[in-house]
N, C-alpha and C. Protein backbone atom coordinates (compact mmCIF):
# COMPACT_ATOMS: atom_id res chain seq x y z
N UNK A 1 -11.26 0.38 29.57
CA UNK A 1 -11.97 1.63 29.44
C UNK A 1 -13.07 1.76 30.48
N UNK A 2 -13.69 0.49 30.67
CA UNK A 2 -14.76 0.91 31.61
C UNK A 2 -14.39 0.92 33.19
N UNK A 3 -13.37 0.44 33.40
CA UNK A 3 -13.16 0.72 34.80
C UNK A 3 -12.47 2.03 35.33
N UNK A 4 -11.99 2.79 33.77
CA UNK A 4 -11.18 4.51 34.20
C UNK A 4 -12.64 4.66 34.29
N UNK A 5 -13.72 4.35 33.31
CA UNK A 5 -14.87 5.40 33.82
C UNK A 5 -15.42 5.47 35.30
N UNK A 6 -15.36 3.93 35.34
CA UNK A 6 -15.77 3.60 37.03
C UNK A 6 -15.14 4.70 38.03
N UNK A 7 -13.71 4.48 37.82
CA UNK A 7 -12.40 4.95 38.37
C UNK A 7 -12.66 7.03 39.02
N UNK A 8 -13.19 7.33 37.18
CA UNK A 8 -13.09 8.67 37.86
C UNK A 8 -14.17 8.90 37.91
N UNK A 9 -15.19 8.59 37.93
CA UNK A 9 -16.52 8.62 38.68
C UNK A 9 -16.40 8.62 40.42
N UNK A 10 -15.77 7.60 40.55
CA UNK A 10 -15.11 7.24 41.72
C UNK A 10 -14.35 8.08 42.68
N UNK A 11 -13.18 9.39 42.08
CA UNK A 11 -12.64 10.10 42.19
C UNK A 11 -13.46 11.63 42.25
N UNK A 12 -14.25 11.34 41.02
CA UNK A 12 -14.85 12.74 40.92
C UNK A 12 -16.31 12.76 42.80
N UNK A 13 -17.01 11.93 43.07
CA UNK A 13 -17.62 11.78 43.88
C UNK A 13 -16.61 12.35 45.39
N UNK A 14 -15.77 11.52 45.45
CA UNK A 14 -14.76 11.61 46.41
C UNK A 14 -14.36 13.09 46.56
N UNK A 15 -13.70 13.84 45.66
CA UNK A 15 -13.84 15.55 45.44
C UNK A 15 -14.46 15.97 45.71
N UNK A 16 -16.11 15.69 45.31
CA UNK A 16 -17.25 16.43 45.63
C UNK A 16 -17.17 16.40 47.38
N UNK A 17 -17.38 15.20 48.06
CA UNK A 17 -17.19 14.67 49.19
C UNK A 17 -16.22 16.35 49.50
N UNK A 18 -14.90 15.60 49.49
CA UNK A 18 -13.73 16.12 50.36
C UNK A 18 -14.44 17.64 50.36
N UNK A 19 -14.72 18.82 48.92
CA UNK A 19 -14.82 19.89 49.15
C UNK A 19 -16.38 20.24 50.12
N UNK A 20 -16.88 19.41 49.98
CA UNK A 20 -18.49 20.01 50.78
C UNK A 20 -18.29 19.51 51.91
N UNK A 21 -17.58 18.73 52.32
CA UNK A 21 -17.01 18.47 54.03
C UNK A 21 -16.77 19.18 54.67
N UNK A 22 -15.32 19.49 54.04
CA UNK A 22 -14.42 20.92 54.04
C UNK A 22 -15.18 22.12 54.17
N UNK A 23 -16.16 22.41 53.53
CA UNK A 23 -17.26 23.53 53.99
C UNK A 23 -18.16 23.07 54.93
N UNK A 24 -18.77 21.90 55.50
CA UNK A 24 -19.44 21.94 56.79
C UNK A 24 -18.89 22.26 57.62
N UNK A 25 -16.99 21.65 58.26
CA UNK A 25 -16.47 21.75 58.99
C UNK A 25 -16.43 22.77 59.68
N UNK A 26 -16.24 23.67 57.83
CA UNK A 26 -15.42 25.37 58.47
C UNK A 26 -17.13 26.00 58.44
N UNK A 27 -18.15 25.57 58.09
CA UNK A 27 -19.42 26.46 58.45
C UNK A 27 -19.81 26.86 60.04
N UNK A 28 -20.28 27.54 60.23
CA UNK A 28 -20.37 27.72 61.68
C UNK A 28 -21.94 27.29 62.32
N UNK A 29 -22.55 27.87 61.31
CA UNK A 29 -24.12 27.14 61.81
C UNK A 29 -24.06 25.48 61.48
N UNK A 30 -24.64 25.13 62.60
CA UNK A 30 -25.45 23.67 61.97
C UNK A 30 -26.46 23.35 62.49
N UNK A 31 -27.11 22.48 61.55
CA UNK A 31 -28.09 21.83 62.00
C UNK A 31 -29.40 22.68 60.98
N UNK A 32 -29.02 23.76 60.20
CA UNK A 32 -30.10 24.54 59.58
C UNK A 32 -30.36 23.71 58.33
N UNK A 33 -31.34 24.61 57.28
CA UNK A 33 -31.88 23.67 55.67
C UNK A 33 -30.45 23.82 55.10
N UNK A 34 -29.52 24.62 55.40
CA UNK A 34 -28.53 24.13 54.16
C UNK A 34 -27.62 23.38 54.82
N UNK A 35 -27.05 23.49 56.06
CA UNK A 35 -26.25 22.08 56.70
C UNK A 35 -26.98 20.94 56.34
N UNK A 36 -28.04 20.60 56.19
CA UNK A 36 -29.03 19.19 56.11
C UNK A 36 -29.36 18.95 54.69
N UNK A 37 -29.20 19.92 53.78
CA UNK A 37 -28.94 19.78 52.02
C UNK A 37 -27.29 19.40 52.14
N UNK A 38 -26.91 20.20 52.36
CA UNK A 38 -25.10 19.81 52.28
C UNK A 38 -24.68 18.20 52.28
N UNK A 39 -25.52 18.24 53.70
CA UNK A 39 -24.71 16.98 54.13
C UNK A 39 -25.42 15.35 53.35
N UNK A 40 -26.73 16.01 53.17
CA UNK A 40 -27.21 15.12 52.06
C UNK A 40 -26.93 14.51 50.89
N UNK A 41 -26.07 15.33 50.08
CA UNK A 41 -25.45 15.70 48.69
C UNK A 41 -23.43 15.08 49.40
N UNK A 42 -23.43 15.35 50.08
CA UNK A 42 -22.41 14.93 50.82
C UNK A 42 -21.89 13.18 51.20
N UNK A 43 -23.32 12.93 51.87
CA UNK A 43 -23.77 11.89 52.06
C UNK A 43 -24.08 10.78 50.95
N UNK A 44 -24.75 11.53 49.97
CA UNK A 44 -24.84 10.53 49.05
C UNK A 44 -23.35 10.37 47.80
N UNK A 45 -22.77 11.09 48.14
CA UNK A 45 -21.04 11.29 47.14
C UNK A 45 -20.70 10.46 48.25
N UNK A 46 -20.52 10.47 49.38
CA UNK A 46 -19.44 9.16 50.24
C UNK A 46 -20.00 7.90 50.05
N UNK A 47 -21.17 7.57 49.50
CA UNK A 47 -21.77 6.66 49.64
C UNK A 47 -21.63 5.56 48.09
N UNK A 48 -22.07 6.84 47.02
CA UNK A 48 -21.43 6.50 45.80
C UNK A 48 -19.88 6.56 46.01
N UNK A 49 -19.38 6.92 46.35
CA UNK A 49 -17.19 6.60 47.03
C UNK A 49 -16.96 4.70 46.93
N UNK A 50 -18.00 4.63 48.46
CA UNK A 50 -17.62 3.65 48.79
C UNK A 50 -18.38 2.36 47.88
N UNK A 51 -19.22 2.51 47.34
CA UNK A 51 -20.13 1.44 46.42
C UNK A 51 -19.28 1.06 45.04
N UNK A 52 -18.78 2.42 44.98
CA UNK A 52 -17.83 2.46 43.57
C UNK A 52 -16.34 1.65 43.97
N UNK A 53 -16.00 1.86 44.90
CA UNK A 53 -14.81 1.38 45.22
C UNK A 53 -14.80 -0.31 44.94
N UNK A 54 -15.76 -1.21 45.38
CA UNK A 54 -16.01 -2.53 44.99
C UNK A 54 -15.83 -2.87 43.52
N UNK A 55 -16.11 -1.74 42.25
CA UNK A 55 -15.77 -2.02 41.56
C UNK A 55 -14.40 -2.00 40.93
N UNK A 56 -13.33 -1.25 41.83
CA UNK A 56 -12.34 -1.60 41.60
C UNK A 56 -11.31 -2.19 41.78
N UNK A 57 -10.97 -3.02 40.93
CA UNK A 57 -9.72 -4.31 41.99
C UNK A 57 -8.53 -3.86 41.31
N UNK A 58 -7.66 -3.30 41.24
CA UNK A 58 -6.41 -3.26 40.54
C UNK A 58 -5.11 -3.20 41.62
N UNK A 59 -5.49 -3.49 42.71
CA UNK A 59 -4.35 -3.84 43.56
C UNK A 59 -4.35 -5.20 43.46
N UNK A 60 -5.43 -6.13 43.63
CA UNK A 60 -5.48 -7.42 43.56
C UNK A 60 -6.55 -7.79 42.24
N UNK A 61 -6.11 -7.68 40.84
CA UNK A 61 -7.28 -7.98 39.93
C UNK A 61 -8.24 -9.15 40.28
N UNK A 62 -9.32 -8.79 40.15
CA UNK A 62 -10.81 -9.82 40.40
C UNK A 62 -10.50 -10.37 41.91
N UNK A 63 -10.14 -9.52 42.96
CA UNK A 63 -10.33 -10.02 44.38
C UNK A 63 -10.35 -8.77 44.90
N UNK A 64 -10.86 -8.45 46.13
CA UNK A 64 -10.66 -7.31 47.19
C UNK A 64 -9.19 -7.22 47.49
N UNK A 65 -9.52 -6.11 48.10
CA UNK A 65 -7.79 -6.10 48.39
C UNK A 65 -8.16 -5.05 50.15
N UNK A 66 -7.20 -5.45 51.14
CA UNK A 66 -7.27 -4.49 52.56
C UNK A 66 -7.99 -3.41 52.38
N UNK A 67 -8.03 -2.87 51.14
CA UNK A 67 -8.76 -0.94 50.96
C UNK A 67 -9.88 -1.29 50.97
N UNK A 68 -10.53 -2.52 50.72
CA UNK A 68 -12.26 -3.00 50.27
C UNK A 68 -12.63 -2.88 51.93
N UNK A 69 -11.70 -3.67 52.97
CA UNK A 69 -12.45 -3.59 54.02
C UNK A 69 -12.18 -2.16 55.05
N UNK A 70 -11.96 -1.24 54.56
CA UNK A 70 -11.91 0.42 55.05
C UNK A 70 -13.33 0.75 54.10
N UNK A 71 -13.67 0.59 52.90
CA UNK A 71 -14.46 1.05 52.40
C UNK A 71 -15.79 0.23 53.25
N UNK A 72 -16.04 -0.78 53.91
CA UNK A 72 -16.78 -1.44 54.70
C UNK A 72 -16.54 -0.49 55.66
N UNK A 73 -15.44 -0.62 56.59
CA UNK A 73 -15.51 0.75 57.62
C UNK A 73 -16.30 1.72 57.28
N UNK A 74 -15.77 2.35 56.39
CA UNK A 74 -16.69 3.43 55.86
C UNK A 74 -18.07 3.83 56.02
N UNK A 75 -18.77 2.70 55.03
CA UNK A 75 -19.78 2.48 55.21
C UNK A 75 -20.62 1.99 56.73
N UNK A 76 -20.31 1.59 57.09
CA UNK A 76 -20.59 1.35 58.88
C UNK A 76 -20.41 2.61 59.58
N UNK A 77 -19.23 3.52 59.86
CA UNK A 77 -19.42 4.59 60.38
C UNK A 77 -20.38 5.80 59.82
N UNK A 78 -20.52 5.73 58.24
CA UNK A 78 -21.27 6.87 57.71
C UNK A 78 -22.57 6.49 57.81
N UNK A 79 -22.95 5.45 58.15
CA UNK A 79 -24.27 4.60 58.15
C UNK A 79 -24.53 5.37 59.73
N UNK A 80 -23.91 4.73 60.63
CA UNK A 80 -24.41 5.54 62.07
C UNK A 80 -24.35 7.06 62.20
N UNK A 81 -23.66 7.51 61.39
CA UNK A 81 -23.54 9.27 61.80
C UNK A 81 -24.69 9.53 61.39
N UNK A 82 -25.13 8.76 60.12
CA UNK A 82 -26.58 9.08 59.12
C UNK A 82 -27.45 8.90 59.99
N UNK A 83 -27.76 7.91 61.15
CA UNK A 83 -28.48 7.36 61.53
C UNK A 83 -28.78 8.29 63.11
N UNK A 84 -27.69 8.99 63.71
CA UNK A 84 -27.84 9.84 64.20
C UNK A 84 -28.19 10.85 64.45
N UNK A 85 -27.57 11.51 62.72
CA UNK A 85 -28.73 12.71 62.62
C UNK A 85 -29.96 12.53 62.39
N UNK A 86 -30.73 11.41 61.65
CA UNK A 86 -31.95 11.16 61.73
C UNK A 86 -32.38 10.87 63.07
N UNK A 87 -31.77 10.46 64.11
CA UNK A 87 -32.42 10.31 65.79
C UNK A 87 -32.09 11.49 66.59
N UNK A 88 -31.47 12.30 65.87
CA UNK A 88 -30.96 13.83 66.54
C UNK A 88 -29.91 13.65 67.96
N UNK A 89 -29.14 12.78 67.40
CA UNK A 89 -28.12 12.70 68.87
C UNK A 89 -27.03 13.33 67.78
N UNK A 90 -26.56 14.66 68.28
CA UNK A 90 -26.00 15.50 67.72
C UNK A 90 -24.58 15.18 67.82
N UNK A 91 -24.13 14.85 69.08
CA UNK A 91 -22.52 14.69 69.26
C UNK A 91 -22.18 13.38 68.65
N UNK A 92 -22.83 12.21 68.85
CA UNK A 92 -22.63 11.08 67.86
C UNK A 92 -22.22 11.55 66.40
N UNK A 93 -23.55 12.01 65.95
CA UNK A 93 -23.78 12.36 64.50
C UNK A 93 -22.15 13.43 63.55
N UNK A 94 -21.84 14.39 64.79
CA UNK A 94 -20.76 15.15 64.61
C UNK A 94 -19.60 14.41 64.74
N UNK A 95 -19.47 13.41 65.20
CA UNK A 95 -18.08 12.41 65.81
C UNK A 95 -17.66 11.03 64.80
N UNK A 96 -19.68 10.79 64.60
CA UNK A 96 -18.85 9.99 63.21
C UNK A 96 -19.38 10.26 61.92
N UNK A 97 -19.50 11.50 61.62
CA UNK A 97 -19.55 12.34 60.06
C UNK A 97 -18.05 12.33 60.36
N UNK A 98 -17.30 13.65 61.28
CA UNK A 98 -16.17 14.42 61.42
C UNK A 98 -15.29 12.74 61.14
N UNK A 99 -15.34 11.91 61.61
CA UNK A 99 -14.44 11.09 61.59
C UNK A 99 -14.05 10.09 60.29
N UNK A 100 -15.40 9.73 59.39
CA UNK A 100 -15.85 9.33 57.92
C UNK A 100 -15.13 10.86 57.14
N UNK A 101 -15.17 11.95 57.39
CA UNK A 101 -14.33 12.92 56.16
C UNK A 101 -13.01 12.65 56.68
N UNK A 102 -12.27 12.55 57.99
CA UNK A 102 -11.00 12.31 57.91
C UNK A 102 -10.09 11.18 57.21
N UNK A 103 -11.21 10.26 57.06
CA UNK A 103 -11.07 9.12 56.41
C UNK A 103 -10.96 8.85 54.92
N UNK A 104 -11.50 9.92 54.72
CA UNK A 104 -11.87 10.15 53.23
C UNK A 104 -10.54 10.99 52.90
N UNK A 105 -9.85 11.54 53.66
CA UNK A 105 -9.21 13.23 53.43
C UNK A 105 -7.45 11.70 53.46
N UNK A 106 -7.80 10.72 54.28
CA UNK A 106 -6.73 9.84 54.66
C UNK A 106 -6.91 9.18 53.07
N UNK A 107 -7.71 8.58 52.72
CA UNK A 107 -7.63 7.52 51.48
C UNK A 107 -7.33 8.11 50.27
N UNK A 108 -7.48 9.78 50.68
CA UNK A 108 -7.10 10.95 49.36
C UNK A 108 -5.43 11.21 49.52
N UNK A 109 -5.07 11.23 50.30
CA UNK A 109 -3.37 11.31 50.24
C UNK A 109 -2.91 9.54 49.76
N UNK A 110 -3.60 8.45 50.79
CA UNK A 110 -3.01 7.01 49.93
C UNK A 110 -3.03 7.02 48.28
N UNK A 111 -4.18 7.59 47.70
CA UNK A 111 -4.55 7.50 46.10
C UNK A 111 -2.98 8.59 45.75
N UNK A 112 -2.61 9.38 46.51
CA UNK A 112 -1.74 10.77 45.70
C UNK A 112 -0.25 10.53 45.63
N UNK A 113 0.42 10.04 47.15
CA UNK A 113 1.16 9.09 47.01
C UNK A 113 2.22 7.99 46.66
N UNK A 114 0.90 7.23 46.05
CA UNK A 114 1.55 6.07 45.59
C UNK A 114 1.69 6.65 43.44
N UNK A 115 2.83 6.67 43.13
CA UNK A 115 2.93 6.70 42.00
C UNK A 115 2.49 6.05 41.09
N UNK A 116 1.59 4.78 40.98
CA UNK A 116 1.56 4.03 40.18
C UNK A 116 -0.05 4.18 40.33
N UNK A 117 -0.55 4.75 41.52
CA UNK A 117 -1.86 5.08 41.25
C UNK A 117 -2.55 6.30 40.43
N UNK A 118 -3.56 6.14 39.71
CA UNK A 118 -4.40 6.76 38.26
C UNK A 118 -4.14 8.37 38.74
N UNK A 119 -4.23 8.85 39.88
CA UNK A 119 -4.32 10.52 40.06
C UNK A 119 -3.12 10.83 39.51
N UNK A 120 -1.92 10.28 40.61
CA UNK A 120 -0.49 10.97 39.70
C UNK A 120 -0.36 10.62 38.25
N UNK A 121 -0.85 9.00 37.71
CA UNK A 121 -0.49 9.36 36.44
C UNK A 121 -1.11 10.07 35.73
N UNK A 122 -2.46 10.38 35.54
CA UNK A 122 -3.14 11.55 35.12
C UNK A 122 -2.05 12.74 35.50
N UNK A 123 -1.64 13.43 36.58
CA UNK A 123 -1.28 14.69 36.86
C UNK A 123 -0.04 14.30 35.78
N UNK A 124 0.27 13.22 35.40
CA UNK A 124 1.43 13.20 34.47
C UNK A 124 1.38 13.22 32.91
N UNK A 125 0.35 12.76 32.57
CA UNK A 125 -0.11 12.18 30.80
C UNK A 125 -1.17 12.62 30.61
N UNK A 126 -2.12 13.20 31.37
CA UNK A 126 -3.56 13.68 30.86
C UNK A 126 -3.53 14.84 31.92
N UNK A 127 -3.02 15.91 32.45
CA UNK A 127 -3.36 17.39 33.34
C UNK A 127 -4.26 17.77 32.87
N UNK A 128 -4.72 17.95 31.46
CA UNK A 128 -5.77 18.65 31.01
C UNK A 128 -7.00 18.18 31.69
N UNK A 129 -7.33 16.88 31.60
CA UNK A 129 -8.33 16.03 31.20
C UNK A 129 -8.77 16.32 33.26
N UNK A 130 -7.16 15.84 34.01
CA UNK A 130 -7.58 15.96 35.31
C UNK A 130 -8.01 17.80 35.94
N UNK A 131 -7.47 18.29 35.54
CA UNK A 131 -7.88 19.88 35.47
C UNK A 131 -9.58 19.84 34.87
N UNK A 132 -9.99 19.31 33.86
CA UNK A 132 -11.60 19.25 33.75
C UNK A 132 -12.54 19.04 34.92
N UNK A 133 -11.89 17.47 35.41
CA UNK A 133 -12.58 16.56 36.02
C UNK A 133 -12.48 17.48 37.04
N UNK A 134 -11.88 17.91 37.79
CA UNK A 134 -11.65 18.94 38.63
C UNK A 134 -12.30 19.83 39.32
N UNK A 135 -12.07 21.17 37.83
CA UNK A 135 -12.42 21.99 37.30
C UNK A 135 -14.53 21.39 37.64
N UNK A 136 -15.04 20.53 37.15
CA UNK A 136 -16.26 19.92 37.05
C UNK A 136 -16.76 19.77 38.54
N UNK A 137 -15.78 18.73 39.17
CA UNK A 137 -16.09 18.89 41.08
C UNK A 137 -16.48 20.32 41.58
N UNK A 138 -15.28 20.92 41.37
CA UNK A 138 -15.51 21.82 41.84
C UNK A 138 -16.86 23.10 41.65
N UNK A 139 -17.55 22.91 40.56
CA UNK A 139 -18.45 24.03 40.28
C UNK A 139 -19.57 22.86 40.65
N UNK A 140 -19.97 21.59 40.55
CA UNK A 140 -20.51 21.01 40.82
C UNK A 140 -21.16 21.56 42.67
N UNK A 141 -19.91 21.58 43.32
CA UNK A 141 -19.83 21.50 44.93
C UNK A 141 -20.21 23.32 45.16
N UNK A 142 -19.69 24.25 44.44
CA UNK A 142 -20.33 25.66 44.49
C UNK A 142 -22.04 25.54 44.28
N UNK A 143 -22.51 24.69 43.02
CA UNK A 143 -23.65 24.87 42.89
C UNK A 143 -24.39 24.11 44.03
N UNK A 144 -23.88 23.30 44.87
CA UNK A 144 -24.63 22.49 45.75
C UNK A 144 -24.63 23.47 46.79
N UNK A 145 -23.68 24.46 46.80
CA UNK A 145 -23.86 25.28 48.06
C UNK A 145 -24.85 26.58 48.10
N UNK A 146 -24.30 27.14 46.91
CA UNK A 146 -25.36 28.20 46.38
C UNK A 146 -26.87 27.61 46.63
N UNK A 147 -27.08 26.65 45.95
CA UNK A 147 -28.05 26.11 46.01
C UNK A 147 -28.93 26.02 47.44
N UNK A 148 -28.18 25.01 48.46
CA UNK A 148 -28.66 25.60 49.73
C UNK A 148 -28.56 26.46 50.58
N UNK A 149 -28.01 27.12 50.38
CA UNK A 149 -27.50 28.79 51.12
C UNK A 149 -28.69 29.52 50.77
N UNK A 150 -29.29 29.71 49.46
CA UNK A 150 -29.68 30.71 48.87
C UNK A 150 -31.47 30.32 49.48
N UNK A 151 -31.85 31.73 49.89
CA UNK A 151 -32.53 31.74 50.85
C UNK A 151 -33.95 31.89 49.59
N UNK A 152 -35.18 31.15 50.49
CA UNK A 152 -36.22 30.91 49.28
C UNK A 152 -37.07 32.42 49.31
N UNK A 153 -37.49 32.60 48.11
CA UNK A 153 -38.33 33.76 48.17
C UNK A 153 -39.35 33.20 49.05
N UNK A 154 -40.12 35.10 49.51
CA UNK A 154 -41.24 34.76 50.35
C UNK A 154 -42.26 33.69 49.44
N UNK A 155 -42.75 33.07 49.68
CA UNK A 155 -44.34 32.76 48.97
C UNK A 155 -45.32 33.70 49.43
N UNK A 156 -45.91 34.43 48.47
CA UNK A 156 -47.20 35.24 49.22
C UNK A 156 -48.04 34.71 50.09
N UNK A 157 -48.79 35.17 50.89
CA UNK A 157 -50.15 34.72 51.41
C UNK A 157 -50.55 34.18 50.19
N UNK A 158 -51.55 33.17 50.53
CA UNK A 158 -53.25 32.95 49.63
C UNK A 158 -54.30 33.68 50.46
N UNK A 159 -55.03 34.22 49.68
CA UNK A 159 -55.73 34.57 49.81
C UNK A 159 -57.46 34.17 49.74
């Protein structure tokens, strides 16, 4: 029981990820307060991805397995893109974000796939339950956008 929770915690983060990516990509501004909220909220779902992933061994029970050291990749490239945009070298920062979501968008077809992995059997014995979890990403990733899109009222002068 506690490792499905791990599991779609794991999954649900990863969603969040894939869809707010998917909207930087196709956004046209960057570099403004809501590209830099986005990618924050973004940033910290790939990050919970890859931290969560250690807790799961079910390719090799109680050992890593080849996917542990991509999730190390991971973490190493999303670490420098992070580290870029904080030093403002923009084409770095764009080359290895853009390249950490392809990665992510790659480890989302391996999970879909393989039949014996938790997504298809969910899409097989629980649709409802994966339609929630879903259903949940997804308004989750609207409210993160709304959220920074939505432009702040004036503050008056003080007077």
């Amino acid at each position: 029981m506690a490792n499905n929770v791990v599991i779609a915690l794991h999954a649900g983060a990863a969603t969040i990820a894939m869809a707010l990516g998917a909207y930087q990509l196709v956004r046209r501004t960057r570099g403004d307060r809501a590209h830099r909220w986005i990618g924050r909220v973004w940033t910290g779902a790939m990050y919970w991805t890859i931290i969560s992933s250690f807790f799961i061994q079910q390719l090799r029970p109680g050992h890593f397995s080849w996917i542990h050291g991509l999730s190390v990749f991971t973490f190493v490239t999303l670490s420098i893109g992070l580290w870029a945009a904080v030093t403002h070298r923009v084409q770095l920062h764009r080359n290895f974000m853009t390249g950490s979501y392809f990665g992510l968008l790659g480890a989302f077809v391996g999970a879909v796939v393989v039949p014996q992995r938790k997504i298809p059997q969910w899409t097989l014995h629980q649709p409802a339950g994966l339609a929630l979890g879903l259903t949940v990403c997804l308004l989750v990733t609207a409210a993160v956008v709304v959220a920074a899109t939505a432009r702040r009222a004036e503050q008056p002068l003080k007077s």
